[in-house]
Protein backbone atom coordinates (compact mmCIF):
# COMPACT_ATOMS: atom_id res chain seq x y z
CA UNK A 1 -57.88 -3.33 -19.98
CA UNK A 2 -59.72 -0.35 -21.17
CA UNK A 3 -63.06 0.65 -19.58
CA UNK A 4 -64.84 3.85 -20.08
CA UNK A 5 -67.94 5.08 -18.60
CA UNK A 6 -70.77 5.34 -22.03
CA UNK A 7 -73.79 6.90 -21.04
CA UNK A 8 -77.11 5.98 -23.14
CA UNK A 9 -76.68 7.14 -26.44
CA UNK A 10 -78.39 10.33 -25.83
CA UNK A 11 -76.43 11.48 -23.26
CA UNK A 12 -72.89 9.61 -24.22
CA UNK A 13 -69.42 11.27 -23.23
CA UNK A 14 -67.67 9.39 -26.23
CA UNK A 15 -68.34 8.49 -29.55
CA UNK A 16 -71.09 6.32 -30.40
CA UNK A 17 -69.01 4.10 -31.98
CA UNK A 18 -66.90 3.94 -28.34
CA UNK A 19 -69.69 3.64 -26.79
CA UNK A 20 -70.96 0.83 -28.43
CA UNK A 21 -67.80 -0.95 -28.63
CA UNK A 22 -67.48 -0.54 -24.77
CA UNK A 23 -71.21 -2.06 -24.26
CA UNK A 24 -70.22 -4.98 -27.16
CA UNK A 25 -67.28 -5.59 -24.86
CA UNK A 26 -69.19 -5.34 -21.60
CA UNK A 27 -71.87 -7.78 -22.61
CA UNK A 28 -69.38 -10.33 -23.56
CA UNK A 29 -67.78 -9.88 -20.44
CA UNK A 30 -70.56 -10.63 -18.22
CA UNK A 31 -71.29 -13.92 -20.36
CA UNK A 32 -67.94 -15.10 -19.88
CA UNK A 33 -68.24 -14.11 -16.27
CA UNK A 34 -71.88 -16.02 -16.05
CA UNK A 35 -70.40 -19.09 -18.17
CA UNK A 36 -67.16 -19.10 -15.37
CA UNK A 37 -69.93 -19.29 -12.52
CA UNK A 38 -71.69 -22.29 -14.09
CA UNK A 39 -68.50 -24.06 -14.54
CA UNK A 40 -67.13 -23.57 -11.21
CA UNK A 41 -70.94 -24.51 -9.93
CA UNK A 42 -70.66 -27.82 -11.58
CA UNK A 43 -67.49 -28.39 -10.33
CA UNK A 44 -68.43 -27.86 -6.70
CA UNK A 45 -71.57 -30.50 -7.53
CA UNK A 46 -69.35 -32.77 -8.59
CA UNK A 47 -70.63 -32.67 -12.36
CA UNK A 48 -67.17 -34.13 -13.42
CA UNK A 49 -67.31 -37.45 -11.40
CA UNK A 50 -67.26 -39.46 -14.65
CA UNK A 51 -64.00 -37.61 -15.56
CA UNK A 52 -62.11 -38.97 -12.84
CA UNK A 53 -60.27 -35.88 -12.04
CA UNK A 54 -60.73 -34.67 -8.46
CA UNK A 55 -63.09 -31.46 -8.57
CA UNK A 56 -59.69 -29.48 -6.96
CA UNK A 57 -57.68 -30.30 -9.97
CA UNK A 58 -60.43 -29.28 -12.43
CA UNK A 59 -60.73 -25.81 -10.49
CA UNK A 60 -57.50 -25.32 -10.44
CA UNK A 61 -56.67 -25.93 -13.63
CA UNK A 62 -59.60 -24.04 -14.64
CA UNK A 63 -58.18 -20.66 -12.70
CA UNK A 64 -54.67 -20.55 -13.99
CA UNK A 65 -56.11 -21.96 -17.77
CA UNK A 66 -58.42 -18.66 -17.51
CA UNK A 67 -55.66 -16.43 -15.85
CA UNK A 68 -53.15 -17.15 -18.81
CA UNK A 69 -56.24 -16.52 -21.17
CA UNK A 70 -56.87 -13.47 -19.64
CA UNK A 71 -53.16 -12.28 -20.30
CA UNK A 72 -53.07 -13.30 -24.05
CA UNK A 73 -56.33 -11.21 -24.32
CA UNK A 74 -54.98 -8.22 -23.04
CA UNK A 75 -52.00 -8.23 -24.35
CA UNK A 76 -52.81 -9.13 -28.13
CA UNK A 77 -55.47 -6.61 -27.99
CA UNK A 78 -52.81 -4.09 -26.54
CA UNK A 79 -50.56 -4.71 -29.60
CA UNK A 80 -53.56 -4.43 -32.07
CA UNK A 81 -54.21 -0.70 -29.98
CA UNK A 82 -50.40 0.03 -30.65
CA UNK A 83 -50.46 -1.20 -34.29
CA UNK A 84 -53.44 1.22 -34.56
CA UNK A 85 -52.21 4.27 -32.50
CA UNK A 86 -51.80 6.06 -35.26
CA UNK A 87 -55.72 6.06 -36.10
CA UNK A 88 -58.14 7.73 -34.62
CA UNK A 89 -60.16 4.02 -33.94
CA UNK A 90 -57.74 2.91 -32.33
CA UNK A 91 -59.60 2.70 -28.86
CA UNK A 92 -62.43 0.75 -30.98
CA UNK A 93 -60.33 -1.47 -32.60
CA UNK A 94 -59.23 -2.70 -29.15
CA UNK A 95 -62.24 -2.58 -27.67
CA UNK A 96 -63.67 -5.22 -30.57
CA UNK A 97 -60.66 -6.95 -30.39
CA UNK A 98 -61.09 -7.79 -26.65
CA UNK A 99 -64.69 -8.86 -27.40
CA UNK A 100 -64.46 -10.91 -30.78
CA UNK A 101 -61.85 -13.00 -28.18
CA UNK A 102 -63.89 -12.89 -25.21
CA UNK A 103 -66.69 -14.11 -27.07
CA UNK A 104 -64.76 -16.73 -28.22
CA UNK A 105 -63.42 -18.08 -25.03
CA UNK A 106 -66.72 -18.07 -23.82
CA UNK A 107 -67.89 -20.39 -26.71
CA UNK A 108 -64.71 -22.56 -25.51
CA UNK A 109 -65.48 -22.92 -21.81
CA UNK A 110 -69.27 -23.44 -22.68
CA UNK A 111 -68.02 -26.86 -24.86
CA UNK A 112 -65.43 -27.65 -23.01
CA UNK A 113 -67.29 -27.72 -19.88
CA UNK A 114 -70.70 -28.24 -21.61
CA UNK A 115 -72.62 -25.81 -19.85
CA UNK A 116 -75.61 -24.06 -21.20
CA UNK A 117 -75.22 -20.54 -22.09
């Protein structure tokens, strides 16, 4: 997974348009991240009980569901960094790539799940 350090725009070591890209992919990052925690905290209050599936089973599934995800997403958005290596957006174009999918896993946990954003 790329990460880069982007400064404020003022004072950025990259590109804007890195730079942005990075913060796009950042934010949806932490809102997965956030929407993970309220699953997992609804599983350990036993907000399932009417799914009768023991909490264990949902968490585990949940954890190797997301750890498969996780590969697809960085190895898609790998390929589309290949595809465009010989571009000089290339680092963008996986950077929005990882966030136009993280963004919409997150969407598919939150209904899944259905927990708030």
């Amino acid at each position: 997974m790329l990460a880069m350090s982007c400064h404020a725009e003022t004072d950025c070591e990259f590109p804007e348009e890195m730079c942005t890209a990075q913060a796009a992919f950042d934010l949806a990052d932490t809102e997965m991240a956030e929407t993970l925690d309220a699953v997992q905290t609804k599983i350990a209050n036993n907000g399932f009980e009417d799914f009768m599936v023991e909490p264990a089973d949902i968490a585990e599934s949940l954890e190797l569901g997301q750890s498969a995800w996780t590969n697809y997403r960085d190895e898609h958005c790998t390929a589309v960094f290949r595809l465009m290596s010989g571009g000089t957006s290339r680092h963008v174009d996986e950077l929005d790539c990882m966030t136009e999918l993280t963004e919409a896993r997150t969407v598919q946990l939150r209904e899944l799940y259905d927990v708030a954003p």
